[in-house]
PDB file of N, CA and C in Angstrom:
ATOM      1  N   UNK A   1       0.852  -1.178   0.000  1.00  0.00           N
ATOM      2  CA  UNK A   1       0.000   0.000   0.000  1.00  0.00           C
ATOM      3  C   UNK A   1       0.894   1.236   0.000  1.00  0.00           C
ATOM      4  N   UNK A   2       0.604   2.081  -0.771  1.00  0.00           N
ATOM      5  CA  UNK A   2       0.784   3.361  -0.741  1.00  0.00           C
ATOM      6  C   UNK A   2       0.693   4.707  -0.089  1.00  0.00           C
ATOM      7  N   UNK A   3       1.051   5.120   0.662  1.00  0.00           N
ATOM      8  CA  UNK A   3       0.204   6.579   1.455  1.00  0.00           C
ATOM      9  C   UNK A   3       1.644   7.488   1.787  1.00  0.00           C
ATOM     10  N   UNK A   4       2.213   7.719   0.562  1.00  0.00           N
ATOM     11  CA  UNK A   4       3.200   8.515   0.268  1.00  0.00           C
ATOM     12  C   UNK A   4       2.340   9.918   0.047  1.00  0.00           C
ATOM     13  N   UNK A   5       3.234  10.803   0.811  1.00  0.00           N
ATOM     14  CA  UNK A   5       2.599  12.128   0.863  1.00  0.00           C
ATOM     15  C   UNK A   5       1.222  12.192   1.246  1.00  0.00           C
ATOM     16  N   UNK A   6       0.453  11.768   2.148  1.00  0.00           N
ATOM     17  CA  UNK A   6      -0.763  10.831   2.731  1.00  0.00           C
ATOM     18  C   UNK A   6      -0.466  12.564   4.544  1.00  0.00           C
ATOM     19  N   UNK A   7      -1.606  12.671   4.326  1.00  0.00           N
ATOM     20  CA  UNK A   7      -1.378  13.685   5.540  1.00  0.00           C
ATOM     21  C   UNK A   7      -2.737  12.924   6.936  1.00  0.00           C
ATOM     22  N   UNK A   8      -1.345  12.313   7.569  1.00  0.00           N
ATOM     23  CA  UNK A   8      -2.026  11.601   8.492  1.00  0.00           C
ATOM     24  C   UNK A   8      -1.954  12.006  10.406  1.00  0.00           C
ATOM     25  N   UNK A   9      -1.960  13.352   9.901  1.00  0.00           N
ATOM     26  CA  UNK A   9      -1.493  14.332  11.079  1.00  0.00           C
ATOM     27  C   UNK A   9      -2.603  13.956  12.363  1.00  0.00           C
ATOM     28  N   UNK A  10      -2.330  13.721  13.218  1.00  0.00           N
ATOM     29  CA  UNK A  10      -3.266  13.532  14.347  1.00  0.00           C
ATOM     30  C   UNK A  10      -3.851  12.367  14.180  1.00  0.00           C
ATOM     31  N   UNK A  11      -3.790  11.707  13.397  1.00  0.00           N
ATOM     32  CA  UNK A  11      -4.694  10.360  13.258  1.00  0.00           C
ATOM     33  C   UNK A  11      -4.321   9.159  14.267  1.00  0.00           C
ATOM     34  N   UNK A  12      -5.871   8.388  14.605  1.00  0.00           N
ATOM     35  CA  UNK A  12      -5.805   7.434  15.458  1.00  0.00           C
ATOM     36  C   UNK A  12      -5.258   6.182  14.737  1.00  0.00           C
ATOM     37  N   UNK A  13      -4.318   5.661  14.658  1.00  0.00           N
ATOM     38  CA  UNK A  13      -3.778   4.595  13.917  1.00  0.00           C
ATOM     39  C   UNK A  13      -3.506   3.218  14.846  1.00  0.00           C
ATOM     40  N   UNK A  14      -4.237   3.230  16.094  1.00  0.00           N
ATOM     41  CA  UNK A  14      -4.001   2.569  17.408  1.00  0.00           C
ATOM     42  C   UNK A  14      -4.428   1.189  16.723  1.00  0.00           C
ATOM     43  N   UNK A  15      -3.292  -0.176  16.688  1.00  0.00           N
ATOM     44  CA  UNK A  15      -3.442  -1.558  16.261  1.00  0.00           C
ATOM     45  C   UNK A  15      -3.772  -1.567  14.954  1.00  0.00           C
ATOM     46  N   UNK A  16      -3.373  -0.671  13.978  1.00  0.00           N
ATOM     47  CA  UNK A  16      -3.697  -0.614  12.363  1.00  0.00           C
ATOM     48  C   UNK A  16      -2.716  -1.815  11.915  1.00  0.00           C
ATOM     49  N   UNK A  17      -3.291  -2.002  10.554  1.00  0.00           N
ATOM     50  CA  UNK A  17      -2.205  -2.885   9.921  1.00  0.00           C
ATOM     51  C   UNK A  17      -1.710  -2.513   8.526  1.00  0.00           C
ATOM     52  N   UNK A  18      -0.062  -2.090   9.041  1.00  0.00           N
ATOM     53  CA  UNK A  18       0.188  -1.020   7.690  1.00  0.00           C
ATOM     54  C   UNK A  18       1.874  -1.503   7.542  1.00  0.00           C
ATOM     55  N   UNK A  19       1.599  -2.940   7.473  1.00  0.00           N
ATOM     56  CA  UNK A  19       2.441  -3.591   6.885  1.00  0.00           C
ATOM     57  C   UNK A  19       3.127  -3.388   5.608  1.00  0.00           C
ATOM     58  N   UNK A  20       4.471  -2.956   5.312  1.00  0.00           N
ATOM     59  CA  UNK A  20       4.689  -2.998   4.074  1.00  0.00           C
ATOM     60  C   UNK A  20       4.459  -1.508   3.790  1.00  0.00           C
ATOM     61  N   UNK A  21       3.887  -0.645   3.844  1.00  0.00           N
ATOM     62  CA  UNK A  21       3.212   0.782   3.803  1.00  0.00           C
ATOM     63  C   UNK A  21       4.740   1.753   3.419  1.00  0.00           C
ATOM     64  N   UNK A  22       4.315   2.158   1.913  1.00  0.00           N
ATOM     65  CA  UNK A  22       5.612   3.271   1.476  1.00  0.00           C
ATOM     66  C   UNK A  22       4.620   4.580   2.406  1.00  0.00           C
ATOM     67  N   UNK A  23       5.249   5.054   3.534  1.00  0.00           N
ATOM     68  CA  UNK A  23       5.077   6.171   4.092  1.00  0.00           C
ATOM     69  C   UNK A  23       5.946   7.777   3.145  1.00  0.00           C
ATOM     70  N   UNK A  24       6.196   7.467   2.242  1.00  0.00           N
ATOM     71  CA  UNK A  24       7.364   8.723   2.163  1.00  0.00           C
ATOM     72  C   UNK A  24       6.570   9.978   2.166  1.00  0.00           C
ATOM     73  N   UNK A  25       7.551  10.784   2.457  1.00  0.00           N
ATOM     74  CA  UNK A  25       6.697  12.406   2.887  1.00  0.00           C
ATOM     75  C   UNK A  25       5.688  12.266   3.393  1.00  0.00           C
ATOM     76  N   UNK A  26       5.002  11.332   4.235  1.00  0.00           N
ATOM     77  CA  UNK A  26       3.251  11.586   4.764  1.00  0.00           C
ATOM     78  C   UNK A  26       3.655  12.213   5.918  1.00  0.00           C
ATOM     79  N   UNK A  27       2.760  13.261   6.465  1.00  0.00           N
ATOM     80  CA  UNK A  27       2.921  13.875   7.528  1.00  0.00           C
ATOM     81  C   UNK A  27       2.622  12.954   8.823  1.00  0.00           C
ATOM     82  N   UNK A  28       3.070  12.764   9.459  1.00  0.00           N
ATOM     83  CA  UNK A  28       2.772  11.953  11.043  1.00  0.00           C
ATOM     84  C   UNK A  28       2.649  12.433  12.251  1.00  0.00           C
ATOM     85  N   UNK A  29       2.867  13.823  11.739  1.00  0.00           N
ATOM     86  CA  UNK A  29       2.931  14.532  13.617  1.00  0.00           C
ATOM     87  C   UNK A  29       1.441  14.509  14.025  1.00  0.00           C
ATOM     88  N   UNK A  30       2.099  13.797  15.504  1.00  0.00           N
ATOM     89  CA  UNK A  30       0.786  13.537  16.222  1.00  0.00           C
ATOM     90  C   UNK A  30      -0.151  12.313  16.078  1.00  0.00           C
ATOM     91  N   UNK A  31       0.202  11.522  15.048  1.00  0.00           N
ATOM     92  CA  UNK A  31      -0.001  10.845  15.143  1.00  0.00           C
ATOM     93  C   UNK A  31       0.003   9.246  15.918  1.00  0.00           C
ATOM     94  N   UNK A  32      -1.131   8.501  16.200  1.00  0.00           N
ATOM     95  CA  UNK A  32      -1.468   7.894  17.236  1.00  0.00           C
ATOM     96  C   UNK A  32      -0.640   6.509  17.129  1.00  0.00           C
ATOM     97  N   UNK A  33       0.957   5.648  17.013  1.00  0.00           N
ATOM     98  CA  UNK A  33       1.209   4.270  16.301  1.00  0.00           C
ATOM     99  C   UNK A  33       1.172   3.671  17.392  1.00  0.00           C
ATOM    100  N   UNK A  34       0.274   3.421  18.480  1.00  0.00           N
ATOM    101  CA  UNK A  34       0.454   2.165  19.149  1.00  0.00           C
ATOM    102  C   UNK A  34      -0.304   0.851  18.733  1.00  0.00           C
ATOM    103  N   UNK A  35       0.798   0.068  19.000  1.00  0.00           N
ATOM    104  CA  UNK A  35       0.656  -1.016  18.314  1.00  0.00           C
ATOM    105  C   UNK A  35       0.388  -1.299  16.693  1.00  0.00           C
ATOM    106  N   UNK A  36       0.625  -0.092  16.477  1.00  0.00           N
ATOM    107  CA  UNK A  36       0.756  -0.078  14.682  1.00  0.00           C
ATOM    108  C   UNK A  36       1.659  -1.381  14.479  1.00  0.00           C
ATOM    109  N   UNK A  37       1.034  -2.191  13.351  1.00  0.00           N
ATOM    110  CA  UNK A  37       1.746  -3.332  12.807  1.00  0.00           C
ATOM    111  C   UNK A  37       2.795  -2.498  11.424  1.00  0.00           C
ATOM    112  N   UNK A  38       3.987  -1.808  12.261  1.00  0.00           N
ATOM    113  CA  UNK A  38       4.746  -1.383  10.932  1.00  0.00           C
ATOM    114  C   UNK A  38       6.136  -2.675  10.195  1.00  0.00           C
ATOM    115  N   UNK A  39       5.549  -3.622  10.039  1.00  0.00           N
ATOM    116  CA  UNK A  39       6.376  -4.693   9.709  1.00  0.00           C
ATOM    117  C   UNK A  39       6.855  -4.306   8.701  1.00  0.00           C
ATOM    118  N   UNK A  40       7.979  -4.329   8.128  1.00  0.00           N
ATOM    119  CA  UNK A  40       8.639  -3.994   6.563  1.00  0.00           C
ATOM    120  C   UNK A  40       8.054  -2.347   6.629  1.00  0.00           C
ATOM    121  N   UNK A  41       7.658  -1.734   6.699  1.00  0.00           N
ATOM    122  CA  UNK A  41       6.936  -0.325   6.015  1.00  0.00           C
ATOM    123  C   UNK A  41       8.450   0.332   6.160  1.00  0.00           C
ATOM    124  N   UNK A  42       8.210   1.453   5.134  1.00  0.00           N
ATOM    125  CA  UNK A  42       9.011   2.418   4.751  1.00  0.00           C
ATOM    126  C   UNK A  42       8.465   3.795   4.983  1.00  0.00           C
ATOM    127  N   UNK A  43       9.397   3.939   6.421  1.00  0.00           N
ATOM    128  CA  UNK A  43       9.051   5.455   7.186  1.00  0.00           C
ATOM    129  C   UNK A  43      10.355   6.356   7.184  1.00  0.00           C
ATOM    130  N   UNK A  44      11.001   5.664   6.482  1.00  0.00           N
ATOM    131  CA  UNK A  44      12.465   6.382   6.581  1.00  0.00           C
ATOM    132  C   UNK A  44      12.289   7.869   5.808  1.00  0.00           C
ATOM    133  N   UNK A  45      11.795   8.005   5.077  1.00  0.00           N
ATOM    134  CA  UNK A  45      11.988   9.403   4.196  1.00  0.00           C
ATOM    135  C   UNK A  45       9.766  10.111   4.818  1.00  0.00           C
ATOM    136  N   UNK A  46       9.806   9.721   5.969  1.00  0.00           N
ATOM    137  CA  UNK A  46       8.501  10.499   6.175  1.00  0.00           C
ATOM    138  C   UNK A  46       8.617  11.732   6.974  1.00  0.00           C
ATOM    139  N   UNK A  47       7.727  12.318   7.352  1.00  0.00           N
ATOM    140  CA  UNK A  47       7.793  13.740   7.877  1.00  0.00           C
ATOM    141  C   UNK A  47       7.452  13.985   9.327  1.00  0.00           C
ATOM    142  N   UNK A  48       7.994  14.510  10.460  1.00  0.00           N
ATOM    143  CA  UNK A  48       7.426  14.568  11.685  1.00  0.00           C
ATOM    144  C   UNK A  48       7.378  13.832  12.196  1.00  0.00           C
ATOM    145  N   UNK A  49       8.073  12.236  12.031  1.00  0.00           N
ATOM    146  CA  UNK A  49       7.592  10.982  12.858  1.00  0.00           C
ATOM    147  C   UNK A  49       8.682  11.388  14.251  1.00  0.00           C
ATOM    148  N   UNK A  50       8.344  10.537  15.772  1.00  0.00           N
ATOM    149  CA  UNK A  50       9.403  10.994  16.564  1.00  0.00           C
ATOM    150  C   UNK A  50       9.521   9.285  17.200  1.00  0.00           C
ATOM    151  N   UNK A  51      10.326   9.391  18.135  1.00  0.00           N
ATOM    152  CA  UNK A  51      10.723   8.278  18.724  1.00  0.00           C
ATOM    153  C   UNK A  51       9.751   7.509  19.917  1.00  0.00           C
ATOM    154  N   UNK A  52       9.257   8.696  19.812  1.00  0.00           N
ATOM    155  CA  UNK A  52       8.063   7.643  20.872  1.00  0.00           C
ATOM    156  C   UNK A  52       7.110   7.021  20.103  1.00  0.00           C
ATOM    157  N   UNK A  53       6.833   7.445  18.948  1.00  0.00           N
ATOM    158  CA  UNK A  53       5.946   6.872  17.692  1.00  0.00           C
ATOM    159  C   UNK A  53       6.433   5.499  17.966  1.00  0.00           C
ATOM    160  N   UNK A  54       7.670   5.616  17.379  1.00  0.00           N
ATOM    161  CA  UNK A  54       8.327   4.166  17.130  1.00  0.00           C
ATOM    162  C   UNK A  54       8.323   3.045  18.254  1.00  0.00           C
ATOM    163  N   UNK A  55       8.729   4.063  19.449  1.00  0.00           N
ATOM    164  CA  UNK A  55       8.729   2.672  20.644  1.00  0.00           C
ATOM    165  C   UNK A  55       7.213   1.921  20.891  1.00  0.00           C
ATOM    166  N   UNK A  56       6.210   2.683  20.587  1.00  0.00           N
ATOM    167  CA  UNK A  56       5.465   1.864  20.813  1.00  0.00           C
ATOM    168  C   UNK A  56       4.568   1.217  19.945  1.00  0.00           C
ATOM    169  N   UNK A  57       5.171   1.182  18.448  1.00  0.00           N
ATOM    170  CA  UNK A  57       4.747   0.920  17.109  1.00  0.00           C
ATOM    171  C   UNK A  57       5.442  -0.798  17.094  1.00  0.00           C
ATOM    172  N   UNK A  58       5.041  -1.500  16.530  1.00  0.00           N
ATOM    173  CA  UNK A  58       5.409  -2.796  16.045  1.00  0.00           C
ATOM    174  C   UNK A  58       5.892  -3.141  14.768  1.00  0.00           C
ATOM    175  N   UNK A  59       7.009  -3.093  14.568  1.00  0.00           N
ATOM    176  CA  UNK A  59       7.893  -3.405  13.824  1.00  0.00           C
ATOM    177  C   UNK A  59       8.799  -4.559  13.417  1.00  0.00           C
ATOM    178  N   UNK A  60      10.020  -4.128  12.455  1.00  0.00           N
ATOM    179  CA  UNK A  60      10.890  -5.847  12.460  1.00  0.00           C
ATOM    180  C   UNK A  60      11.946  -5.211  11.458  1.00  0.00           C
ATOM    181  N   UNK A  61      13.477  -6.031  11.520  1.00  0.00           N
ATOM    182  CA  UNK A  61      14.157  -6.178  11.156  1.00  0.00           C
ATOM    183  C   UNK A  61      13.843  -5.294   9.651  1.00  0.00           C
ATOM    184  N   UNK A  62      12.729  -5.448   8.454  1.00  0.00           N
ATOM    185  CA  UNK A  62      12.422  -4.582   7.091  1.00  0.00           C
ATOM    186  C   UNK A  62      12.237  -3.242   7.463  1.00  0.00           C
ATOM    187  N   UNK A  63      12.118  -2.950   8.485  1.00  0.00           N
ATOM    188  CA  UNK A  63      11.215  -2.164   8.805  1.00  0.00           C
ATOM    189  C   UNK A  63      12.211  -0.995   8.386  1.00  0.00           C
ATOM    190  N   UNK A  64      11.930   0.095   7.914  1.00  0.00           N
ATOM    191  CA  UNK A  64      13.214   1.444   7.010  1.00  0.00           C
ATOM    192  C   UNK A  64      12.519   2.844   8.211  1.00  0.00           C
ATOM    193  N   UNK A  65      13.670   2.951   9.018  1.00  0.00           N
ATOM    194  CA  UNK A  65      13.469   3.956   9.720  1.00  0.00           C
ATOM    195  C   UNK A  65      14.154   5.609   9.473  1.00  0.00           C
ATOM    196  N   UNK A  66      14.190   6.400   9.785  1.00  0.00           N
ATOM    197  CA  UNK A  66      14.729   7.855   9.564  1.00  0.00           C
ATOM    198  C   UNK A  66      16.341   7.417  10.081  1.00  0.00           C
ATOM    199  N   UNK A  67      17.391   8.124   9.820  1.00  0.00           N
ATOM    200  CA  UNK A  67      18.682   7.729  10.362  1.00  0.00           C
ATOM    201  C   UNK A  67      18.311   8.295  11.728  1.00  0.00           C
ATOM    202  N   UNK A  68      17.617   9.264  12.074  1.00  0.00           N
ATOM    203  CA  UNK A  68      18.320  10.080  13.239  1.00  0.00           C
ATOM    204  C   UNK A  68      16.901   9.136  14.299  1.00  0.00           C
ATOM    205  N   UNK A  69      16.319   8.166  14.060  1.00  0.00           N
ATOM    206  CA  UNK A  69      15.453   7.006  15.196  1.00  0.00           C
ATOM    207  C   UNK A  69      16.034   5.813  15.049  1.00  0.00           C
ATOM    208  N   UNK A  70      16.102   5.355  16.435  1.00  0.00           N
ATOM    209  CA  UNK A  70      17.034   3.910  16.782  1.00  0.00           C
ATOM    210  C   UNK A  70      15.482   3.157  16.868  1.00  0.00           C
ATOM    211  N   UNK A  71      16.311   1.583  16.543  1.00  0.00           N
ATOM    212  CA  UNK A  71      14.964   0.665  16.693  1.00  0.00           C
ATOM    213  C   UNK A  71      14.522   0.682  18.300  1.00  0.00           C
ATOM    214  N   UNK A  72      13.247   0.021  18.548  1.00  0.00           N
ATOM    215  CA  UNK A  72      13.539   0.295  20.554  1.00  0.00           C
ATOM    216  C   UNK A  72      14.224  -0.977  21.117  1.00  0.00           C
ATOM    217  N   UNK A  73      14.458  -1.039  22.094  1.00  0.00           N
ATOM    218  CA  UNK A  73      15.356  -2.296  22.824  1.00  0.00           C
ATOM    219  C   UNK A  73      14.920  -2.946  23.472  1.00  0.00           C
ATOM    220  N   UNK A  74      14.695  -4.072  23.301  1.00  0.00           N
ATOM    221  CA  UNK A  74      13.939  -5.046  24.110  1.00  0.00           C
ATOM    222  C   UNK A  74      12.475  -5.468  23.596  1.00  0.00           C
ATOM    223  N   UNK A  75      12.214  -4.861  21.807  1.00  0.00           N
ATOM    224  CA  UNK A  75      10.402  -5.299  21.343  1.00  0.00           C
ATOM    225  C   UNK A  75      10.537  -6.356  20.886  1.00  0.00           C
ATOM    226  N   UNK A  76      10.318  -7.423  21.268  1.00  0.00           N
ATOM    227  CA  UNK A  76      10.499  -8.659  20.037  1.00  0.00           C
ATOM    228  C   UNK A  76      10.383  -8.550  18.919  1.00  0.00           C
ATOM    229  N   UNK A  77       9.329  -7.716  18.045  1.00  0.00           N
ATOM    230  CA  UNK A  77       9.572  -7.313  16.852  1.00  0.00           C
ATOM    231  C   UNK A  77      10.597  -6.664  16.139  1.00  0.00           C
ATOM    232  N   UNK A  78      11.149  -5.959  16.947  1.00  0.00           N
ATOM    233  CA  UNK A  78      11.914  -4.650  16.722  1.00  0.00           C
ATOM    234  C   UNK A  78      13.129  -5.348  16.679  1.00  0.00           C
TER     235      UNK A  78
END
C-alpha cells in the first residue's frame, strides 16, 4: 500500500495494519502508532515521525526507519 505524501497528522492509527506501507513524505505529527503493525513499512523518508511513535509501534528487522530514530530495545519485533 501506498500513502506517500498521505497527511495523516493527528490520526488514530491505534493496532492498524500497515504492513509494508511506502510512508514517504506523509505527515505523522501527532499521530497515534500504538501497536501499529509497521512490519517492513518504509518510514524512513517520512515527515514529523518521533521516537516515541516508534517505541510503541510494532515493527521488524524490514522495517526502514529515519537515520536520526534507533529501533527500541527489548520489542520482540523490533
Amino acid at each position: 500500500m501506498n500513502l506517500s505524501r498521505a497527511n495523516l497528522r493527528g490520526a488514530c492509527l491505534i493496532a492498524a495494519d500497515a504492513r509494508g506501507v511506502d510512508f514517504t513524505r506523509t505527515d505523522l505529527i501527532g499521530a497515534d502508532l500504538r501497536d501499529t503493525d509497521i512490519r517492513g513499512a518504509d518510514l524512513s523518508k517520512s515527515i514529523f515521525l518521533t521516537q516515541s511513535q516508534i517505541n510503541v509501534a510494532k515493527g521488524d528487522i524490514n522495517t526502514k526507519l529515519p537515520s536520526s530514530l534507533t529501533r527500541p530495545i527489548g520489542y520482540d519485533l523490533f
